[in-house]
N, C-alpha and C. Protein backbone atom coordinates (compact mmCIF):
# COMPACT_ATOMS: atom_id res chain seq x y z
N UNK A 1 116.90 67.90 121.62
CA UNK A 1 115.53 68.39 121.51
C UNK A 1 114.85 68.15 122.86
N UNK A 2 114.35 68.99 123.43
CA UNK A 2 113.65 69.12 124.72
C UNK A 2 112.09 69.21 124.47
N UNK A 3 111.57 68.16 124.21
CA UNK A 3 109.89 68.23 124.26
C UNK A 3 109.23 67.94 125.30
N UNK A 4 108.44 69.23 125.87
CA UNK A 4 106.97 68.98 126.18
C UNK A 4 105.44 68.84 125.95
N UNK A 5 104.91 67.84 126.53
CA UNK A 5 103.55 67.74 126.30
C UNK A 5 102.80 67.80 127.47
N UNK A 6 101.98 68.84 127.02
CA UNK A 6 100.93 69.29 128.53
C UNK A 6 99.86 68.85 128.08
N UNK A 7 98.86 68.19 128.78
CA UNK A 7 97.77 67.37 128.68
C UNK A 7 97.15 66.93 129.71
N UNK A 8 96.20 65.79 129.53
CA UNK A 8 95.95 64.97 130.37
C UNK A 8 95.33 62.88 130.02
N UNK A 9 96.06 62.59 130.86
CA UNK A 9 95.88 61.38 130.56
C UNK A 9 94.74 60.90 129.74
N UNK A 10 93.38 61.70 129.48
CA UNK A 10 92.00 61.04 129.62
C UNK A 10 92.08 61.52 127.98
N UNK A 11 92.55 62.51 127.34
CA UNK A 11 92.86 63.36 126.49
C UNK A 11 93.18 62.61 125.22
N UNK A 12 92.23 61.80 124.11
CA UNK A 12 93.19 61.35 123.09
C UNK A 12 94.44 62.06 122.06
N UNK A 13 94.01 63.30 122.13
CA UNK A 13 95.09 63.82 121.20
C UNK A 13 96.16 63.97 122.59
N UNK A 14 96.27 63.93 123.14
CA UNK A 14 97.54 63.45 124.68
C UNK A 14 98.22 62.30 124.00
N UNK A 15 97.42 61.22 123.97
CA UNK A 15 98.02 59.93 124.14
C UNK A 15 98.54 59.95 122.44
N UNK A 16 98.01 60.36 121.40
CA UNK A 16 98.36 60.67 120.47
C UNK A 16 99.75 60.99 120.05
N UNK A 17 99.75 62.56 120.66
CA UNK A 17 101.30 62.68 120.38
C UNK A 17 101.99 62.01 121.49
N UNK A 18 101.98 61.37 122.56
CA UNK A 18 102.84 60.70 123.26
C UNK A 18 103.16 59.40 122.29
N UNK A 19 102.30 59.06 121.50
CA UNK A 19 103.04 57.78 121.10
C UNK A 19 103.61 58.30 119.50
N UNK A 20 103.05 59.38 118.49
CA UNK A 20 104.07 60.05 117.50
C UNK A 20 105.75 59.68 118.29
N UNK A 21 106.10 60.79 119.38
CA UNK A 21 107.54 60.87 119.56
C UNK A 21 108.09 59.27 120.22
N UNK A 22 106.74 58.39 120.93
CA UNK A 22 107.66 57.15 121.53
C UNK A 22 107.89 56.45 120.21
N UNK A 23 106.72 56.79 119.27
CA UNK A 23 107.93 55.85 117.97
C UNK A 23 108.74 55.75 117.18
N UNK A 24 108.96 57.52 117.18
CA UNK A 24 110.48 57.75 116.77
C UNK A 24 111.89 58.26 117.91
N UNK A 25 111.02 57.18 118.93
CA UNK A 25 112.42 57.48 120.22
C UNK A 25 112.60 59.13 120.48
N UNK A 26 111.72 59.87 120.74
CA UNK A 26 112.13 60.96 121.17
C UNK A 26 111.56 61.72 122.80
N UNK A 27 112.73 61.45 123.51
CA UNK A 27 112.48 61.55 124.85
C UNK A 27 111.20 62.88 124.73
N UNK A 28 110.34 62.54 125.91
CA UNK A 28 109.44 63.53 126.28
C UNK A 28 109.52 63.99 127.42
N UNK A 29 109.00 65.21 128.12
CA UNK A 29 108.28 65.41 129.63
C UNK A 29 106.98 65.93 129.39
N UNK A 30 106.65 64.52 130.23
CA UNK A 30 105.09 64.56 129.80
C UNK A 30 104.41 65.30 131.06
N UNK A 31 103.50 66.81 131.23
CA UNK A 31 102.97 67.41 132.28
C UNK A 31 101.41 67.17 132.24
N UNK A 32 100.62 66.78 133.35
CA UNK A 32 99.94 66.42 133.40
C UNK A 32 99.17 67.18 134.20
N UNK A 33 97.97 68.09 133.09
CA UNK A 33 97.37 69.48 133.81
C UNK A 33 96.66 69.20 134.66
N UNK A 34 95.95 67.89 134.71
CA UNK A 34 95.21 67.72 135.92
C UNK A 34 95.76 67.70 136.99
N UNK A 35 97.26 67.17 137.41
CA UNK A 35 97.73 67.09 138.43
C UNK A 35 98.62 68.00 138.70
N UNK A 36 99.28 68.35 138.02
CA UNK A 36 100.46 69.29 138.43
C UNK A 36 100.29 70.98 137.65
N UNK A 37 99.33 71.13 136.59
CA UNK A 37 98.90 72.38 136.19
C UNK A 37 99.66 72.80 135.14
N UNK A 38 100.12 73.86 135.11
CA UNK A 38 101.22 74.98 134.23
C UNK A 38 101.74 75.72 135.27
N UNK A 39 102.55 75.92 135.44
CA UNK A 39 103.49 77.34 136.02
C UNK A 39 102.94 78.67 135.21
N UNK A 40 103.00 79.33 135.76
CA UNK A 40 103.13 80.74 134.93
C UNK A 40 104.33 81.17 133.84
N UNK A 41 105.64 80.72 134.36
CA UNK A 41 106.54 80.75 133.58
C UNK A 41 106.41 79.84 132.15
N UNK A 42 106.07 79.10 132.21
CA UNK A 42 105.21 77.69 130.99
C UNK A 42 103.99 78.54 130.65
N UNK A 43 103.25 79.16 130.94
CA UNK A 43 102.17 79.86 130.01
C UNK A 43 102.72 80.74 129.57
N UNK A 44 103.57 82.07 130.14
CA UNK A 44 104.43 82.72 129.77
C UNK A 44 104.72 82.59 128.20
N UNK A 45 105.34 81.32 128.34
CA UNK A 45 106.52 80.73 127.54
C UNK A 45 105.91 80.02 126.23
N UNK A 46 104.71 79.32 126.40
CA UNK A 46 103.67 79.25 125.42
C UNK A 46 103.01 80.25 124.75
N UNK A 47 102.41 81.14 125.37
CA UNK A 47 101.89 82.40 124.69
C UNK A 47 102.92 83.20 124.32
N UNK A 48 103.94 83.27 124.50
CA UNK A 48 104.94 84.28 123.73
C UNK A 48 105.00 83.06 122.45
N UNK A 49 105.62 82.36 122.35
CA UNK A 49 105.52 81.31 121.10
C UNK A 49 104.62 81.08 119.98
N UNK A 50 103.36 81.46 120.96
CA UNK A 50 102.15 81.70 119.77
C UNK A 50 101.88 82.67 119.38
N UNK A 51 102.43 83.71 120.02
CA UNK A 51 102.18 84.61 119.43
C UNK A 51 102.58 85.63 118.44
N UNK A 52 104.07 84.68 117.86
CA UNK A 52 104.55 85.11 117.02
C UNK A 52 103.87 84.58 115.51
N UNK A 53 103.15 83.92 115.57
CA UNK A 53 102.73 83.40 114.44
C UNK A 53 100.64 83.61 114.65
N UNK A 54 100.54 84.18 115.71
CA UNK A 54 98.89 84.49 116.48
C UNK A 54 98.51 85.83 115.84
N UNK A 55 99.54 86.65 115.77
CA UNK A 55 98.85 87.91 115.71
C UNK A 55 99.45 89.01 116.99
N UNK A 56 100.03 88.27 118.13
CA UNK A 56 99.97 89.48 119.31
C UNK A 56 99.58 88.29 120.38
N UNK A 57 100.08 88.75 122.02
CA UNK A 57 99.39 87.92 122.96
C UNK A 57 97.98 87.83 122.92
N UNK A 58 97.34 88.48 123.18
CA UNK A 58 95.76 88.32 123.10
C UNK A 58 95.06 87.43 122.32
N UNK A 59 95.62 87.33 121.33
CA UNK A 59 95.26 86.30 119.98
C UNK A 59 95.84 84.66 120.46
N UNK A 60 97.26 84.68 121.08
CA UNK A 60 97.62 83.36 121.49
C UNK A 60 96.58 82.97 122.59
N UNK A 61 96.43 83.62 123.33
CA UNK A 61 95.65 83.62 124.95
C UNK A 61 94.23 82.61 124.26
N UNK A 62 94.16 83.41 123.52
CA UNK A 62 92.52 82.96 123.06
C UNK A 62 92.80 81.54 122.35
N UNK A 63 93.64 81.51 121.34
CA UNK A 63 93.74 80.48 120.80
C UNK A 63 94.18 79.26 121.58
N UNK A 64 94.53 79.19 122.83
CA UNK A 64 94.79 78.48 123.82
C UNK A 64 93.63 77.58 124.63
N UNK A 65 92.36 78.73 124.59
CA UNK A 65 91.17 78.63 124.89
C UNK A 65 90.39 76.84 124.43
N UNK A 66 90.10 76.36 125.00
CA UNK A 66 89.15 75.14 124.56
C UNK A 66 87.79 75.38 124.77
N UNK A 67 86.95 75.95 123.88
CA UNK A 67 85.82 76.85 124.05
C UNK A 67 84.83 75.39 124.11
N UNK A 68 85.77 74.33 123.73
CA UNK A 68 84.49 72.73 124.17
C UNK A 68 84.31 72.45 125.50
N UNK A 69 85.15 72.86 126.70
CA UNK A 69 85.61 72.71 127.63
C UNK A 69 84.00 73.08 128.70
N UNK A 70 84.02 72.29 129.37
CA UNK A 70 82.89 72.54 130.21
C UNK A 70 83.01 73.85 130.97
N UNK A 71 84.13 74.35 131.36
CA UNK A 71 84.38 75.27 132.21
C UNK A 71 84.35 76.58 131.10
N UNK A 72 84.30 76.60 129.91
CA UNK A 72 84.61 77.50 128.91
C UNK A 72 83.64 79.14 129.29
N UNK A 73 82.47 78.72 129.88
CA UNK A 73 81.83 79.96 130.77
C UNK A 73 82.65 80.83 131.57
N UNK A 74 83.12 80.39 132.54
CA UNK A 74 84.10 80.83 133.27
C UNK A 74 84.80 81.89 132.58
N UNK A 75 85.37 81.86 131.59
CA UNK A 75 86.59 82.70 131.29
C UNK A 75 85.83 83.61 129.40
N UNK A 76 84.80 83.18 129.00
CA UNK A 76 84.07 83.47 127.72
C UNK A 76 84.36 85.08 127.97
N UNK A 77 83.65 85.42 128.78
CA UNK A 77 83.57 87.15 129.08
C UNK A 77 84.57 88.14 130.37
N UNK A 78 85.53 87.41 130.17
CA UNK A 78 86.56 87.77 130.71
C UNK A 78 87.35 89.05 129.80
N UNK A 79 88.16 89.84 130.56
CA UNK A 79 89.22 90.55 129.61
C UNK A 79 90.41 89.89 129.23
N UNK A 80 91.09 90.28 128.68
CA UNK A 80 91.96 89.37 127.78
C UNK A 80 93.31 89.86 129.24
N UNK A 81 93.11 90.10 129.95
CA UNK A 81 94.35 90.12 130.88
C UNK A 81 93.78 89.27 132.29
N UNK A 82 92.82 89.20 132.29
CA UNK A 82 92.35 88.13 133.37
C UNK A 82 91.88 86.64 133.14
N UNK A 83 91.84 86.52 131.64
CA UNK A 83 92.07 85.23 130.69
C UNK A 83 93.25 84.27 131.32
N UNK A 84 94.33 85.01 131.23
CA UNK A 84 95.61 84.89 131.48
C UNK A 84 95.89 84.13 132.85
N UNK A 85 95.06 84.52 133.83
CA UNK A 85 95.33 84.66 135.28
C UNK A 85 94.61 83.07 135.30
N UNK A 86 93.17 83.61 134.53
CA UNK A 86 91.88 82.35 135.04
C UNK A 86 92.82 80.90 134.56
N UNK A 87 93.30 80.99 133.30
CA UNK A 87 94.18 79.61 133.00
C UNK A 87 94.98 79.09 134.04
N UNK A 88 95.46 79.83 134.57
CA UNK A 88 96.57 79.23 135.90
C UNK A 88 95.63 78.72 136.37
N UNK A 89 94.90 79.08 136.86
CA UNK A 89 93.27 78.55 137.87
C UNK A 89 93.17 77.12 137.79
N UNK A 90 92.69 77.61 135.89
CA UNK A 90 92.34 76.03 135.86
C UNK A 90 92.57 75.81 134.66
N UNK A 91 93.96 75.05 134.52
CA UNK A 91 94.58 74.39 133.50
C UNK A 91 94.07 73.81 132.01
N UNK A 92 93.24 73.13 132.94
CA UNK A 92 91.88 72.02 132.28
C UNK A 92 91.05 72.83 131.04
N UNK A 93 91.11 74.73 130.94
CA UNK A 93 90.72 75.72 129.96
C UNK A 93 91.19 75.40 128.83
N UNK A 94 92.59 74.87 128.78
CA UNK A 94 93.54 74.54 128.08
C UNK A 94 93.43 73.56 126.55
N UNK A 95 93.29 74.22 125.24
CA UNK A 95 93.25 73.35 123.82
C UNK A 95 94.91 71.77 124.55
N UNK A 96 94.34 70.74 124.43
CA UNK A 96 95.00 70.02 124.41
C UNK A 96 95.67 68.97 123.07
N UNK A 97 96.65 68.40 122.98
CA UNK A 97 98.07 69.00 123.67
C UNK A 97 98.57 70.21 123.41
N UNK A 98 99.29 70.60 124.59
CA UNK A 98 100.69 71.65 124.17
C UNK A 98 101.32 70.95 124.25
N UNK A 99 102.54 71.50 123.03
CA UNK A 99 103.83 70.88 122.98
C UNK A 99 104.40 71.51 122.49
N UNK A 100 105.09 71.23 123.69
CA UNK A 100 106.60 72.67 123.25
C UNK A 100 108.09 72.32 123.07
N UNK A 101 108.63 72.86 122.29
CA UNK A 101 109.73 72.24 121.33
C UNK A 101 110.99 73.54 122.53
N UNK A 102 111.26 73.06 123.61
CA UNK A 102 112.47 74.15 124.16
C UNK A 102 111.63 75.35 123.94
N UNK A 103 112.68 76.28 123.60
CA UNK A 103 112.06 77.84 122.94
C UNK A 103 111.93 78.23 121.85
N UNK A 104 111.44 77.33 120.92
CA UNK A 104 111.62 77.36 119.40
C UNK A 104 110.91 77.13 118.94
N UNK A 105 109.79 76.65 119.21
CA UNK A 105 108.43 76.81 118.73
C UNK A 105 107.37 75.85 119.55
N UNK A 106 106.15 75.86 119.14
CA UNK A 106 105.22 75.43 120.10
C UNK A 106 103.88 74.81 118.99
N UNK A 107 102.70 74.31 119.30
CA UNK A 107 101.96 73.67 119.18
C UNK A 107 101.20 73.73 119.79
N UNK A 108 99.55 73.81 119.63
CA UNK A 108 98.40 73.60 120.02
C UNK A 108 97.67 72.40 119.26
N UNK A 109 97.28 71.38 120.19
CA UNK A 109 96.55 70.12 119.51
C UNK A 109 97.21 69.30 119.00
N UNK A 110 96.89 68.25 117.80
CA UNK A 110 97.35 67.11 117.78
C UNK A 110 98.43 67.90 116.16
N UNK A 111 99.38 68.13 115.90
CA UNK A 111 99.95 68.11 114.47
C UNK A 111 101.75 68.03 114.34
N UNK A 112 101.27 66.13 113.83
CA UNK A 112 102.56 65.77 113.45
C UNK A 112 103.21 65.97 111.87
N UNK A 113 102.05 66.98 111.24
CA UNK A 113 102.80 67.52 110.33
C UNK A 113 104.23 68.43 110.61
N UNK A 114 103.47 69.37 111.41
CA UNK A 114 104.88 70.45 112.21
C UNK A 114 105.99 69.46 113.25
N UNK A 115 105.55 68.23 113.80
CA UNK A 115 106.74 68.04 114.45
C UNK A 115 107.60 67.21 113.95
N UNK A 116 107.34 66.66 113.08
CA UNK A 116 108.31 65.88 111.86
C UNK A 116 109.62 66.45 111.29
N UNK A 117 109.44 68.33 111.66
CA UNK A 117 110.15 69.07 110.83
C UNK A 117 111.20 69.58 112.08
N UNK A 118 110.54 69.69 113.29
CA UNK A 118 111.72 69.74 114.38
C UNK A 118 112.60 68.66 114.55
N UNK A 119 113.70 69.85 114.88
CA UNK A 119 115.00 68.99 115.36
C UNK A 119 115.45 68.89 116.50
């Protein structure tokens, strides 16, 4: 099992699921949006994931959105294809945690109901 968690240190639902998988021993890579961001290939790879269960990309994009987020202006009245772009920008837009299970499914926020059930 290959898990990631994208977050940030300051982030309780971060530290949250970092300690779910440290107490059932399950190695992590923990990315840390403040410092190192997302790749495009990792948003990519997240929004295709959500969006099998979203509705369509546009619907993941959004649901990705942290509309609590101070910066949430920024990107509110955007089109849904420059949404996309502004996240690379700035990470920090980002519902925290992601966690992504390899290519097999994914997660927005804190729910160790769903990761109990990965293998």
């Amino acid at each position: 099992m290959a898990i990631q968690i994208f977050g940030t240190n300051k982030n309780f639902d971060f530290k949250k699921a970092e300690r779910f998988f440290s107490e059932r021993k399950i190695q992590v890579q923990k990315v840390d949006l403040k410092e190192k961001g997302i790749s495009k290939g990792e948003l990519e790879s997240v929004v295709s994931l959500l969006s099998r269960t979203a509705g369509g990309r546009n619907e993941a994009i959004e649901m990705l959105i942290d509309k609590k987020s101070k910066d949430y202006s920024s990107i509110a009245y955007l089109d849904d294809d420059d949404k996309f772009e502004k996240i690379l920008e700035n990470p920090l837009l980002l519902v925290q945690p992601i966690v992504r299970n390899g290519k097999e499914a994914c997660t927005i926020g804190y729910e160790p109901e769903i990761w109990k059930n990965w293998k």
